[in-house]
C-alpha atoms as a PDB file:
ATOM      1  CA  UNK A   1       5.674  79.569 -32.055  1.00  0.00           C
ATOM      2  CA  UNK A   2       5.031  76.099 -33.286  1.00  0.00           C
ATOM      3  CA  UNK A   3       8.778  75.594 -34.383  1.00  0.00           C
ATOM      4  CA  UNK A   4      10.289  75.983 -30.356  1.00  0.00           C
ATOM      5  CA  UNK A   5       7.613  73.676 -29.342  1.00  0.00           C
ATOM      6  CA  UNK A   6       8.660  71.365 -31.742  1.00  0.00           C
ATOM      7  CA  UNK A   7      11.811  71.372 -30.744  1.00  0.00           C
ATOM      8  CA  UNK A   8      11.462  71.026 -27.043  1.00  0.00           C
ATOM      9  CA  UNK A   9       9.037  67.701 -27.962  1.00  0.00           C
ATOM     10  CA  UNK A  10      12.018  66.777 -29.855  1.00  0.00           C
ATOM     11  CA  UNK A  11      14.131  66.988 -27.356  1.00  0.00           C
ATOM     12  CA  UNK A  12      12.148  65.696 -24.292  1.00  0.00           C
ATOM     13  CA  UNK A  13      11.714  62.427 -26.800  1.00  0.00           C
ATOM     14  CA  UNK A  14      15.521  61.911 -27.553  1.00  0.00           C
ATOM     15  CA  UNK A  15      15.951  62.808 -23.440  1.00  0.00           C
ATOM     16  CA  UNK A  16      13.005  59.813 -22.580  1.00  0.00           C
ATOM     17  CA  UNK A  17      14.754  57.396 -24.879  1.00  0.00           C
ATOM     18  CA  UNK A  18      18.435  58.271 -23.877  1.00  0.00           C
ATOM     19  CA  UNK A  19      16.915  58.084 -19.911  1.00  0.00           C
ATOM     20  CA  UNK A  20      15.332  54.652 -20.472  1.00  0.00           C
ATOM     21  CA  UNK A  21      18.507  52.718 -22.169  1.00  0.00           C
ATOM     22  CA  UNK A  22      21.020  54.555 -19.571  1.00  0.00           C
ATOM     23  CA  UNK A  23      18.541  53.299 -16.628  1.00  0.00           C
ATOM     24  CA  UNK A  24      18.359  50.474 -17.936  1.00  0.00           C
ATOM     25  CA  UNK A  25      22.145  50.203 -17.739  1.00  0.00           C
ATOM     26  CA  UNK A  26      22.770  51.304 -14.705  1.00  0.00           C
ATOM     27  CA  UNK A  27      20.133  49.108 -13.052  1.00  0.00           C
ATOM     28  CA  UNK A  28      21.738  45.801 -14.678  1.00  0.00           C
ATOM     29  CA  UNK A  29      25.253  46.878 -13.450  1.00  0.00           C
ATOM     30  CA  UNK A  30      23.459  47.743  -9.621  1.00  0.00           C
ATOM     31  CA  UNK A  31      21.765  44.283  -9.967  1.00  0.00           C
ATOM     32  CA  UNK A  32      24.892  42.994 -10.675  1.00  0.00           C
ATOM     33  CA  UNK A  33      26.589  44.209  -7.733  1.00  0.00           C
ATOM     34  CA  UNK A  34      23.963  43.665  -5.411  1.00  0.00           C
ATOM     35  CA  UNK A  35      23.553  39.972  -5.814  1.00  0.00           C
ATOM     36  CA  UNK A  36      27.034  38.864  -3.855  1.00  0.00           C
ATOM     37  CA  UNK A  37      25.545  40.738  -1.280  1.00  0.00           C
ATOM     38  CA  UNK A  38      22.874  38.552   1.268  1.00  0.00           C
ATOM     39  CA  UNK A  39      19.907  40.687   0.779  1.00  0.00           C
ATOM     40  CA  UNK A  40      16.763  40.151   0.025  1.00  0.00           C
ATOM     41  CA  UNK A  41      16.055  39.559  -3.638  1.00  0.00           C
ATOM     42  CA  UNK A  42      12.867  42.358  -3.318  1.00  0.00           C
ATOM     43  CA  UNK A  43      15.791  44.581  -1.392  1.00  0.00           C
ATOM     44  CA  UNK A  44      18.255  44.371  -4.204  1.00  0.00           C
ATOM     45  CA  UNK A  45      15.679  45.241  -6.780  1.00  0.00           C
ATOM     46  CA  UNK A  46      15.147  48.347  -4.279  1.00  0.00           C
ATOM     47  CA  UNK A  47      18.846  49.409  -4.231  1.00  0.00           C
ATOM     48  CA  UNK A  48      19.530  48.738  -7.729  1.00  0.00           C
ATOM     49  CA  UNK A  49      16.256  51.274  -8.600  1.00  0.00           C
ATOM     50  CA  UNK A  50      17.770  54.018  -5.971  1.00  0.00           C
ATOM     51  CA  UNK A  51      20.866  52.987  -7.576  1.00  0.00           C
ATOM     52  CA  UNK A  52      20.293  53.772 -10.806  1.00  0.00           C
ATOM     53  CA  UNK A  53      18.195  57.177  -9.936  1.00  0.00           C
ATOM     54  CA  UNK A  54      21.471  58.195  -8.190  1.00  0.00           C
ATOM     55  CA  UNK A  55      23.686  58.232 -11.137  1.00  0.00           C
ATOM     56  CA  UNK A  56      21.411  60.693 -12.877  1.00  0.00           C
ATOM     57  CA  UNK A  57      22.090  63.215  -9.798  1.00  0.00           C
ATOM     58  CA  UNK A  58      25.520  62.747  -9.781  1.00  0.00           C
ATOM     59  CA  UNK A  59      26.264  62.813 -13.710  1.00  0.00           C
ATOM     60  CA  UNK A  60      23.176  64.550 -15.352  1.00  0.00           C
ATOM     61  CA  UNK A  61      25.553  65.990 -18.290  1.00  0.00           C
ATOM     62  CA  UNK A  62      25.820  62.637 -19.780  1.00  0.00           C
ATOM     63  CA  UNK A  63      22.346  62.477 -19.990  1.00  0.00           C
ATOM     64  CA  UNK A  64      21.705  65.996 -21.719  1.00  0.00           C
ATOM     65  CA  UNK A  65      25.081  65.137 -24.079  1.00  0.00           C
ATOM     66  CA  UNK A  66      23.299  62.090 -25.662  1.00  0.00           C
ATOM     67  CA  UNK A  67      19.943  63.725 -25.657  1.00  0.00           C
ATOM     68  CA  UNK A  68      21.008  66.643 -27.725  1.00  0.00           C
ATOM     69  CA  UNK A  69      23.561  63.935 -29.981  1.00  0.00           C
ATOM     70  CA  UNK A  70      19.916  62.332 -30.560  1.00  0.00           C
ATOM     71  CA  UNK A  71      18.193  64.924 -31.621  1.00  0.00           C
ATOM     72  CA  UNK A  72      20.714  65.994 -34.182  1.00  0.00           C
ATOM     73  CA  UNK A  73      21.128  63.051 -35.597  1.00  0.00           C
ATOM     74  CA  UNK A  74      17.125  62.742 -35.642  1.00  0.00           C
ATOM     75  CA  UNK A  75      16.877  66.075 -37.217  1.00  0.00           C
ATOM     76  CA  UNK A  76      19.841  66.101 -39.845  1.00  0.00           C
ATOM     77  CA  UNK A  77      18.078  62.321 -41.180  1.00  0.00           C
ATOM     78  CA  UNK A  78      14.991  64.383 -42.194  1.00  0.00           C
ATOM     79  CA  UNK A  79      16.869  67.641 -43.133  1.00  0.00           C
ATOM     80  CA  UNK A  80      15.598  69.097 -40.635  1.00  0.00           C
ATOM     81  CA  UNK A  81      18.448  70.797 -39.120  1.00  0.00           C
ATOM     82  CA  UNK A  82      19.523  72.546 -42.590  1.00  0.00           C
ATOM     83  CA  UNK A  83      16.218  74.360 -42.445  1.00  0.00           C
ATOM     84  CA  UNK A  84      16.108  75.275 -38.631  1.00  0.00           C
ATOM     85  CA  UNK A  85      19.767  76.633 -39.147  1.00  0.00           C
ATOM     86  CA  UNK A  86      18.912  78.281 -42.549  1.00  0.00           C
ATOM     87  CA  UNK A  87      15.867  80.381 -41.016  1.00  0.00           C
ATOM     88  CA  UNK A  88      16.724  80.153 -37.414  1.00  0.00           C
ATOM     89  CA  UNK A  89      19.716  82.424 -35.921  1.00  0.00           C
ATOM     90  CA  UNK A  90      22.052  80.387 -33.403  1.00  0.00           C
ATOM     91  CA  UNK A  91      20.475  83.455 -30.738  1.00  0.00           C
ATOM     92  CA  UNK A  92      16.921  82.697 -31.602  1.00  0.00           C
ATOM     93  CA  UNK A  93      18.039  78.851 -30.947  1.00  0.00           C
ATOM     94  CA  UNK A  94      19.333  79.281 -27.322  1.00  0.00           C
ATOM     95  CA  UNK A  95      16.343  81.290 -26.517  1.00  0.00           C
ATOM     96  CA  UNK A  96      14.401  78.424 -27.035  1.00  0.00           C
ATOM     97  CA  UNK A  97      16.526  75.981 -25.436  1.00  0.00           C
ATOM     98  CA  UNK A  98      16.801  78.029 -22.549  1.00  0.00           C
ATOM     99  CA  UNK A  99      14.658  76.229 -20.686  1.00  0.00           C
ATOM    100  CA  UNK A 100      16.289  72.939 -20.646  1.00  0.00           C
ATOM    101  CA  UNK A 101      19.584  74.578 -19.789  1.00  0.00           C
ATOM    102  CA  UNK A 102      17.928  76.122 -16.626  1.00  0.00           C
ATOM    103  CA  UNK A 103      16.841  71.993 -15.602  1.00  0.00           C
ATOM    104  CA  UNK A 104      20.093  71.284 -15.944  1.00  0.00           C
ATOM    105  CA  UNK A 105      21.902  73.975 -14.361  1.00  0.00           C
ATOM    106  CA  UNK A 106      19.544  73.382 -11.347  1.00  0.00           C
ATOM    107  CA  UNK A 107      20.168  69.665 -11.140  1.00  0.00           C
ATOM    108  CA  UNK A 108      23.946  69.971 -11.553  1.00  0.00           C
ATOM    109  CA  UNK A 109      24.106  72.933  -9.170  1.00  0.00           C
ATOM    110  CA  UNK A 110      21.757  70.717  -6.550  1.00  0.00           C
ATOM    111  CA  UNK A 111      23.116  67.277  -7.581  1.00  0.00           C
ATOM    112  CA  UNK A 112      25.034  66.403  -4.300  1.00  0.00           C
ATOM    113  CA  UNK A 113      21.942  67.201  -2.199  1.00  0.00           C
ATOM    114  CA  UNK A 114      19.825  64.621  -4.621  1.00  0.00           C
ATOM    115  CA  UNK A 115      22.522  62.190  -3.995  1.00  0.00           C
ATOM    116  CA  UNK A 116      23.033  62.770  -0.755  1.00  0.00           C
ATOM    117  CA  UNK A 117      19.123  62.532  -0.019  1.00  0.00           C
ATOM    118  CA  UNK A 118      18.854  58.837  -2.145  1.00  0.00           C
ATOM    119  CA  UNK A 119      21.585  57.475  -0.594  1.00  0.00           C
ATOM    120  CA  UNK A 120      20.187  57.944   3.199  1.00  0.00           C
ATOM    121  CA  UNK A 121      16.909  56.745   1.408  1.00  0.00           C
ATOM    122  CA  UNK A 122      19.930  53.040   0.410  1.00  0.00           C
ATOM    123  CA  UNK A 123      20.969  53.440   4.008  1.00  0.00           C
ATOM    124  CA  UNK A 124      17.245  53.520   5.420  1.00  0.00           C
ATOM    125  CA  UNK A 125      16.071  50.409   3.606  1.00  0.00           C
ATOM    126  CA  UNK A 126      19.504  48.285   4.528  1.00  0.00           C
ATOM    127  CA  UNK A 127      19.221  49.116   8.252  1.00  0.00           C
ATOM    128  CA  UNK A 128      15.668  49.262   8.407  1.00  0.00           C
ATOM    129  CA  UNK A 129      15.699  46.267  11.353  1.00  0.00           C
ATOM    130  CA  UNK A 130      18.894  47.973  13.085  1.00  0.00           C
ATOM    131  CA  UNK A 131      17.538  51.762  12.607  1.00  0.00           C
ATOM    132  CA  UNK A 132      16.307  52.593  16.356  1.00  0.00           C
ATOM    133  CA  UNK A 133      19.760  51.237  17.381  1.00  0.00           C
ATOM    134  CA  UNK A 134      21.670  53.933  15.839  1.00  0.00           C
ATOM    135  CA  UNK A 135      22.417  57.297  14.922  1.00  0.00           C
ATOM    136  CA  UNK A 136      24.146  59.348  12.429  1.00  0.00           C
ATOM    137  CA  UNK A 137      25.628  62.575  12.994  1.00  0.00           C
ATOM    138  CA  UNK A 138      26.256  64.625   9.589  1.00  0.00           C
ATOM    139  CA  UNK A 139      28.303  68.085   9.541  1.00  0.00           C
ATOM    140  CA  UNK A 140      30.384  69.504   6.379  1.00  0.00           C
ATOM    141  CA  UNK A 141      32.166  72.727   6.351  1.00  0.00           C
ATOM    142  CA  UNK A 142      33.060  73.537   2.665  1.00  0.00           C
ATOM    143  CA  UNK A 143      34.872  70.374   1.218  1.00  0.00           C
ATOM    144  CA  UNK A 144      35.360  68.850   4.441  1.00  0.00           C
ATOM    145  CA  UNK A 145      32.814  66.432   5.855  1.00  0.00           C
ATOM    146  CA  UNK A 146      32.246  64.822   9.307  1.00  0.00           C
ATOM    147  CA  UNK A 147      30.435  61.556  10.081  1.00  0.00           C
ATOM    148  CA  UNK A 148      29.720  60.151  13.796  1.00  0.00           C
ATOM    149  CA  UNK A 149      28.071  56.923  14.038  1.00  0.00           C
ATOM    150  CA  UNK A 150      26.578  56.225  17.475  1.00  0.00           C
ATOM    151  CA  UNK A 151      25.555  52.477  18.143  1.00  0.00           C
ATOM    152  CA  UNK A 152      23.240  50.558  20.472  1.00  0.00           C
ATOM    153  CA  UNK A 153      22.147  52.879  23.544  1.00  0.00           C
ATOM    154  CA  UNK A 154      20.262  51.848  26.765  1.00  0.00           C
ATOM    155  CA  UNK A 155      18.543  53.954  27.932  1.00  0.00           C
ATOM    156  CA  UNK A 156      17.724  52.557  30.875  1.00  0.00           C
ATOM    157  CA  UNK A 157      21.236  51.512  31.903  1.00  0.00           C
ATOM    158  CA  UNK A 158      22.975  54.842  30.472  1.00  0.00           C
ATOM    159  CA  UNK A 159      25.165  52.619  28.208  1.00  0.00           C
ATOM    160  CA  UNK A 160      26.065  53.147  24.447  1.00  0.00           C
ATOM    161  CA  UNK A 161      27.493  49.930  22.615  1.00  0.00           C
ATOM    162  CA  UNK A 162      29.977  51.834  20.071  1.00  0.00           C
ATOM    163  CA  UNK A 163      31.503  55.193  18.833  1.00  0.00           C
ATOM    164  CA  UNK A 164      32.524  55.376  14.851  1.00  0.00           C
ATOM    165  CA  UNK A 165      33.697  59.225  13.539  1.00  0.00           C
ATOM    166  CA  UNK A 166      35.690  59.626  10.151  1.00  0.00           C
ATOM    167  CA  UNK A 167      36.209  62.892   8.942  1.00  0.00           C
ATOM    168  CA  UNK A 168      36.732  63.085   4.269  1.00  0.00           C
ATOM    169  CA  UNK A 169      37.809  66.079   2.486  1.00  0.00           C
ATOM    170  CA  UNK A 170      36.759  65.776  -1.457  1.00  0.00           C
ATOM    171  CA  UNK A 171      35.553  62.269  -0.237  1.00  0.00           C
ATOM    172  CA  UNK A 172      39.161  60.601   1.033  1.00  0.00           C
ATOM    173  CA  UNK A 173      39.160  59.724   4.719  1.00  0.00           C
ATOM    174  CA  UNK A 174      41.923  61.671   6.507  1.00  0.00           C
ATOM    175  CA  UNK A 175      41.249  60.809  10.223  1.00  0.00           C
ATOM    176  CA  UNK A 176      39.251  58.574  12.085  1.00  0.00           C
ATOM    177  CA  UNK A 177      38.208  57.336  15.698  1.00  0.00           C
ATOM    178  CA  UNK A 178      36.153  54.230  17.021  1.00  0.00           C
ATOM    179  CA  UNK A 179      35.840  53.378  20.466  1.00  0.00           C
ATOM    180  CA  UNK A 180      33.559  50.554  22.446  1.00  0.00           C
ATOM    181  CA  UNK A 181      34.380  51.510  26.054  1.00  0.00           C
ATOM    182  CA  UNK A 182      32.157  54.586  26.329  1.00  0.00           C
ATOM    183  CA  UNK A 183      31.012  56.540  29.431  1.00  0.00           C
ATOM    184  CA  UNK A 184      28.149  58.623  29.849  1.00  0.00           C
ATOM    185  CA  UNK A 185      28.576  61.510  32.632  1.00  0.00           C
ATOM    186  CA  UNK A 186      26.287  64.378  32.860  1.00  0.00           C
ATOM    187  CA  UNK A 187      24.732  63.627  29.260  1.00  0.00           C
ATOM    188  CA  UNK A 188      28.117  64.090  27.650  1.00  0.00           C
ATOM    189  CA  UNK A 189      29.919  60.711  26.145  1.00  0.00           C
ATOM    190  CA  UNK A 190      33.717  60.148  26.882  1.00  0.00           C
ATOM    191  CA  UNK A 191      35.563  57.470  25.675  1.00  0.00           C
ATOM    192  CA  UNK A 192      37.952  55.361  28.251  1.00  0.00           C
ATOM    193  CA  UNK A 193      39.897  54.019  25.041  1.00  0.00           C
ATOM    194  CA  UNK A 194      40.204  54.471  21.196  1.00  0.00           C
ATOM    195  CA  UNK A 195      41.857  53.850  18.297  1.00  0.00           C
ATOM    196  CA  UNK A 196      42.282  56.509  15.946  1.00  0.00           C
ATOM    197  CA  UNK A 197      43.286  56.380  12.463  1.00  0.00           C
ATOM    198  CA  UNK A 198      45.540  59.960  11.298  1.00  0.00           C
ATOM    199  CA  UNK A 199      48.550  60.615   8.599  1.00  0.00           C
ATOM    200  CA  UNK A 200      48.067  57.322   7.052  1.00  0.00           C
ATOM    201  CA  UNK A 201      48.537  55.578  10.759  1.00  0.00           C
ATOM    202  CA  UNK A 202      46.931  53.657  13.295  1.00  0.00           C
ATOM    203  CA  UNK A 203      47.368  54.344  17.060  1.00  0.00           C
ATOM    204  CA  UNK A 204      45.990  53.772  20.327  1.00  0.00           C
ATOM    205  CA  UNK A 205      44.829  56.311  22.663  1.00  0.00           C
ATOM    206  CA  UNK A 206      43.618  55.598  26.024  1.00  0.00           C
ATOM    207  CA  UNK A 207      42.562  58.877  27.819  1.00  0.00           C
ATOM    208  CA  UNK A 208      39.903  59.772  29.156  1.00  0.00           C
ATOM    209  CA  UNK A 209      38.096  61.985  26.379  1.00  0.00           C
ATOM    210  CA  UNK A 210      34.788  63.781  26.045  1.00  0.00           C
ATOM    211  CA  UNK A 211      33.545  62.598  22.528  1.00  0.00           C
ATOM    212  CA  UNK A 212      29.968  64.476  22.371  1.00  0.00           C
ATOM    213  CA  UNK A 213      27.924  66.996  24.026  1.00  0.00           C
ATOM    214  CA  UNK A 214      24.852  66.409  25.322  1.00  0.00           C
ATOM    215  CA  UNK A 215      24.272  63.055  23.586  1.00  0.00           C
ATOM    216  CA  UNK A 216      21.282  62.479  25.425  1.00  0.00           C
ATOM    217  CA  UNK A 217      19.445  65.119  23.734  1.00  0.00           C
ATOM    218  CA  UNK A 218      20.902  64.299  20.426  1.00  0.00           C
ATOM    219  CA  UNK A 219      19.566  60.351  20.579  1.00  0.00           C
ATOM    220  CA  UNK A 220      16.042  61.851  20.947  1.00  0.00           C
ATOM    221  CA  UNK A 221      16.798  63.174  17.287  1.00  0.00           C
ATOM    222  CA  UNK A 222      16.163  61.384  14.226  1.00  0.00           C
ATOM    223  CA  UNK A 223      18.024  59.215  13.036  1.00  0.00           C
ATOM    224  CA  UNK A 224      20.139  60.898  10.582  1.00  0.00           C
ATOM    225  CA  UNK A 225      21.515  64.826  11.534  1.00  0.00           C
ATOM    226  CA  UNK A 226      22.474  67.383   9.365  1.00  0.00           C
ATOM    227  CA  UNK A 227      24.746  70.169  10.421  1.00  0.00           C
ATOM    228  CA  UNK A 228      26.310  72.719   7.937  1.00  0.00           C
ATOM    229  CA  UNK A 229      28.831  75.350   9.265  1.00  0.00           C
ATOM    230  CA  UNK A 230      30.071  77.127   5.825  1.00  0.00           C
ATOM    231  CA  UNK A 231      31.516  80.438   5.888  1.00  0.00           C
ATOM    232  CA  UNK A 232      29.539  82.747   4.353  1.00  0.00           C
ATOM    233  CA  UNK A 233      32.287  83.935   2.462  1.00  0.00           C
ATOM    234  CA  UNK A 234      33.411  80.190   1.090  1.00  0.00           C
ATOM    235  CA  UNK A 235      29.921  79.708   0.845  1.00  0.00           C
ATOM    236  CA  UNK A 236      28.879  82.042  -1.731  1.00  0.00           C
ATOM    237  CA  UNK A 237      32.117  81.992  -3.809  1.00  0.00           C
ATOM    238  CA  UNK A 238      31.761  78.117  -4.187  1.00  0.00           C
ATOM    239  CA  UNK A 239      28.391  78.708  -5.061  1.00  0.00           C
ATOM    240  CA  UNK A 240      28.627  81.114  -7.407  1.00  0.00           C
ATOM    241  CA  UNK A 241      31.576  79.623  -9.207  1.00  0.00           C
ATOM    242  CA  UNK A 242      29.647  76.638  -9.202  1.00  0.00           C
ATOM    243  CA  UNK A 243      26.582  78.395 -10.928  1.00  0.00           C
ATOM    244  CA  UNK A 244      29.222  80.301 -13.602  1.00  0.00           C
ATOM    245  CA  UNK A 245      31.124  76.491 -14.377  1.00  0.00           C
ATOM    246  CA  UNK A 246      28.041  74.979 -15.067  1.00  0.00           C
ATOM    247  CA  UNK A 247      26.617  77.547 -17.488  1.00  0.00           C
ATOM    248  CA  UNK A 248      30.049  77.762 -19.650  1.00  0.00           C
ATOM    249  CA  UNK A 249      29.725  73.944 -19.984  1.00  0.00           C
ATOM    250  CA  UNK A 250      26.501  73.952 -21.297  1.00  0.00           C
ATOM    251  CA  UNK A 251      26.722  76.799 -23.602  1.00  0.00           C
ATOM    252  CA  UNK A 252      29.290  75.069 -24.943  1.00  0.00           C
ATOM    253  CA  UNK A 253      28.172  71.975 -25.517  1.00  0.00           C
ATOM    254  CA  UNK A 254      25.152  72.961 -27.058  1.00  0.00           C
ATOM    255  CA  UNK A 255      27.075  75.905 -29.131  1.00  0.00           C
ATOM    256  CA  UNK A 256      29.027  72.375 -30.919  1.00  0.00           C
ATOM    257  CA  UNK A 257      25.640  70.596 -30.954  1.00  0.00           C
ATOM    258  CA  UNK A 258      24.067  73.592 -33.130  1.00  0.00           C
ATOM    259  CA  UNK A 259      26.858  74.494 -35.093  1.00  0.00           C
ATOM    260  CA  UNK A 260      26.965  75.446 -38.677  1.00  0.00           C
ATOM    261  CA  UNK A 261      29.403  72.650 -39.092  1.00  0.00           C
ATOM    262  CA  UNK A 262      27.309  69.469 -38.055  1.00  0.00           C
ATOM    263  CA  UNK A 263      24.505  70.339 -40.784  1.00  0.00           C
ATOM    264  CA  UNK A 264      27.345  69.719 -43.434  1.00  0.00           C
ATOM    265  CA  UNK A 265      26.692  65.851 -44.098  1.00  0.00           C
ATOM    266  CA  UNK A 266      30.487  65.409 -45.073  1.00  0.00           C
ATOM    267  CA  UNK A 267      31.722  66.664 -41.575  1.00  0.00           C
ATOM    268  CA  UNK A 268      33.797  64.620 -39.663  1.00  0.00           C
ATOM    269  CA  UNK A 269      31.535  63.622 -37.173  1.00  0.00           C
ATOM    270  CA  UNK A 270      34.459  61.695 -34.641  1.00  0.00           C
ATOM    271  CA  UNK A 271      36.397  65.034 -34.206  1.00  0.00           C
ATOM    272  CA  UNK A 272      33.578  66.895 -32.766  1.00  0.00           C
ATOM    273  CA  UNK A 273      32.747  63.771 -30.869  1.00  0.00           C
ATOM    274  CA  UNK A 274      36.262  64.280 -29.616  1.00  0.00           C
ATOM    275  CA  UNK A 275      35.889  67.905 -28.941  1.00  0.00           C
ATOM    276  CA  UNK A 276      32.904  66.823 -26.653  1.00  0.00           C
ATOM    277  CA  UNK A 277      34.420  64.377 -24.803  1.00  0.00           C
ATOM    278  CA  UNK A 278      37.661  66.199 -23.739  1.00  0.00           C
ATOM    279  CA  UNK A 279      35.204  69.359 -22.605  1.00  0.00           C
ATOM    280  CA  UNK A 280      32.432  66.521 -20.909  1.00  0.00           C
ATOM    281  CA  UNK A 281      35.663  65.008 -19.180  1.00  0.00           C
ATOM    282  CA  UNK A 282      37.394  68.726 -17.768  1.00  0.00           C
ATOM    283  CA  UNK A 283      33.965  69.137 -16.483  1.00  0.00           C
ATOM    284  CA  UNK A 284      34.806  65.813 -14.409  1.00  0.00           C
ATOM    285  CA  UNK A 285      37.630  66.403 -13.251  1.00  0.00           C
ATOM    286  CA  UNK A 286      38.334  69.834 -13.024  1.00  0.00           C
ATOM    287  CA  UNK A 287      35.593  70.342  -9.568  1.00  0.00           C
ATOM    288  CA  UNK A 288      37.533  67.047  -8.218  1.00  0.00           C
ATOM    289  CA  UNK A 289      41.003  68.976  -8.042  1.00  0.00           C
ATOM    290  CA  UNK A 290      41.975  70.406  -4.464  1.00  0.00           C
ATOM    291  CA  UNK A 291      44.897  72.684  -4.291  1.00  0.00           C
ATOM    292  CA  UNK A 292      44.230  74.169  -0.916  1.00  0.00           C
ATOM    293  CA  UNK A 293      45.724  77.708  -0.688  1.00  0.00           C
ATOM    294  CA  UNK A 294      45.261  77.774  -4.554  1.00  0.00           C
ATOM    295  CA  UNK A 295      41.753  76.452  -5.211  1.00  0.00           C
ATOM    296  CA  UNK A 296      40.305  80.134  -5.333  1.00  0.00           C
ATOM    297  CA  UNK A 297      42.652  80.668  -7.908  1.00  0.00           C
ATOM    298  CA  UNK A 298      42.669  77.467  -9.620  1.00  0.00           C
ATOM    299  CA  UNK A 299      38.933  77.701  -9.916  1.00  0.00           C
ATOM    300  CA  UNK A 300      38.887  81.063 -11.378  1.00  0.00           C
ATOM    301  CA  UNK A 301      41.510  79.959 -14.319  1.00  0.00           C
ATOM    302  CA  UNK A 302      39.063  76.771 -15.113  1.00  0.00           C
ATOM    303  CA  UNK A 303      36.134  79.418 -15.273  1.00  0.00           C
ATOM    304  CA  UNK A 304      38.692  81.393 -17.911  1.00  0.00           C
ATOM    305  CA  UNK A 305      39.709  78.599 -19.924  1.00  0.00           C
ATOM    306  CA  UNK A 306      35.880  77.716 -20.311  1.00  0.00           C
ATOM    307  CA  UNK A 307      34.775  81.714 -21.237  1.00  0.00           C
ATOM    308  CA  UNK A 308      38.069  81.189 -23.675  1.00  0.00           C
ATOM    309  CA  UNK A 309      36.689  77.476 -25.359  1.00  0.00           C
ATOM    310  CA  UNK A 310      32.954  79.515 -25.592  1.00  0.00           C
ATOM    311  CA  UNK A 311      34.195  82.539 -27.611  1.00  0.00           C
ATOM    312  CA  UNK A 312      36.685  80.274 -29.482  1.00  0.00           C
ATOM    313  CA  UNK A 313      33.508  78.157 -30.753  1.00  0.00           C
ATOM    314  CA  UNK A 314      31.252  81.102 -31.280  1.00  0.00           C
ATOM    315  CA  UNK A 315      33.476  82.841 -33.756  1.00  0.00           C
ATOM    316  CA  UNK A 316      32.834  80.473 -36.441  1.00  0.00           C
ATOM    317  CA  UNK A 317      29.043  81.060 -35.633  1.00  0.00           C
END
């Protein structure tokens, strides 16, 4: 019992350490960035934090790759890892760092709500002054995503200053619409004229077009609106693929980390820092592919090819 708690405090060290110099990275690079914009020097120090933060939901592997690289290389300088792997079974090992896995998982699996949550948290603190003057409509149906920006309303005189909507599959922007001559009639906004942004072109339109329905009762709202419309059937696929892509990686990434090879001190450490980097990278990429018709079938070969790379690792286990 007092060898897998050793381990974990082993790990959660190398994980603090690896979290502080990557944060610390990030937040010089955000800073960076931040200060050709005019901002506050209080707000930039702000963003840069939220910034930083964000990174870790939207790549959390990195973080768990150098981690476990630290520990190793903490454990095989004390000989550690020759005893652990001499009295320990590579089963008996992932049992204990089940646990961490799970975190993981549940971050990676979660990630784009964290992001998603920080970066209206960014948006809140930019707009603070400007907030009760507008309104953002969210909806996303599977890859595709929907925002409608609604700008300056009177309610007294009925009037709403602008319209903004721009619709992103696997975040490109595909089509788009913004109109400032806007009518209200019966609670519903129509635009007199637009211009609206399809196929790569720009072009004008100029009928008379109901935008949104009941807007009135929308504005009342908060600020920000959520709406998800996933089929159940996309929904639970993605998900579940999503759950299954996640797990391969990890397995085997930690099957290399605690591998019979890396307690030999004469291994050549830059091939399976190699091996690491081409799995850590068709992680990337892989979920960033959209082949339409295909993509059920695309994602069930990437799901293969990572149950193939586990088994091929595990053999020499």
């Amino acid at each position: 019992m007092i060898l897998p708690i050793y381990l974990v405090k082993k790990f959660f060290n190398a994980l603090i350490i690896c979290g502080g110099v990557s944060y610390s990275i990030f937040f010089i690079f955000s800073l960076i960035g931040y200060l050709n914009e005019k901002y506050a020097f209080m707000l930039i120090l702000h963003l840069s934090a939220l910034n930083s933060i964000q990174i870790f939901t939207i790549i959390p592997s990195h973080l768990f790759i150098l981690s476990f690289y630290l520990l190793i290389i903490n454990l095989k300088s004390k000989n550690e890892l020759i005893v652990i792997k001499e009295y320990i079974k590579l089963r008996n090992l992932f049992f204990i760092i089940i646990p961490i896995l799970t975190l993981f998982i549940f971050i990676e699996i979660k990630k784009d709500i964290f992001s998603t949550n920080i970066e209206k948290i960014k948006l809140n603190l930019i707009n603070s002054k400007n907030l009760e003057d507008t309104k953002i409509l969210i909806s996303s149906d599977v890859d595709k995503k929907k925002f409608i920006i609604f700008g300056k309303y009177n309610d007294n005189d009925a009037i709403i200053d602008k319209y903004l909507s721009f619709e992103t599959l696997n975040q490109t922007i595909y089509r788009g619409e913004i109109s400032t001559n806007l009518q209200l009639y019966e609670d519903d906004l129509f635009s007199i004229d637009s211009i609206i942004y399809e196929n790569d072109n720009f072009r004008y339109g100029n009928s008379n077009k109901k935008l949104f329905e009941n807007f009135v009762s929308y504005w009342s709202n908060n600020n920000t609106i959520n709406k998800d419309k996933e089929t159940d059937i996309n929904s639970n696929f993605n998900i579940i693929q999503s759950i299954l892509f996640n797990i391969l990686f990890y397995l085997c990434i930690s099957m290399i980390f605690l591998s019979k090879k890396l307690v030999d001190r004469g291994v050549n450490n830059k091939k399976i820092f190699l091996i690491i980097l081409l799995i850590f990278l068709y992680y990337l990429l892989i979920p960033k592919i959209m082949l339409n018709n295909f993509q059920f079938l695309f994602q069930f070969i990437s799901i293969i090819i990572f149950v193939l790379t586990f088994f091929k690792i595990k053999q020499y286990e």
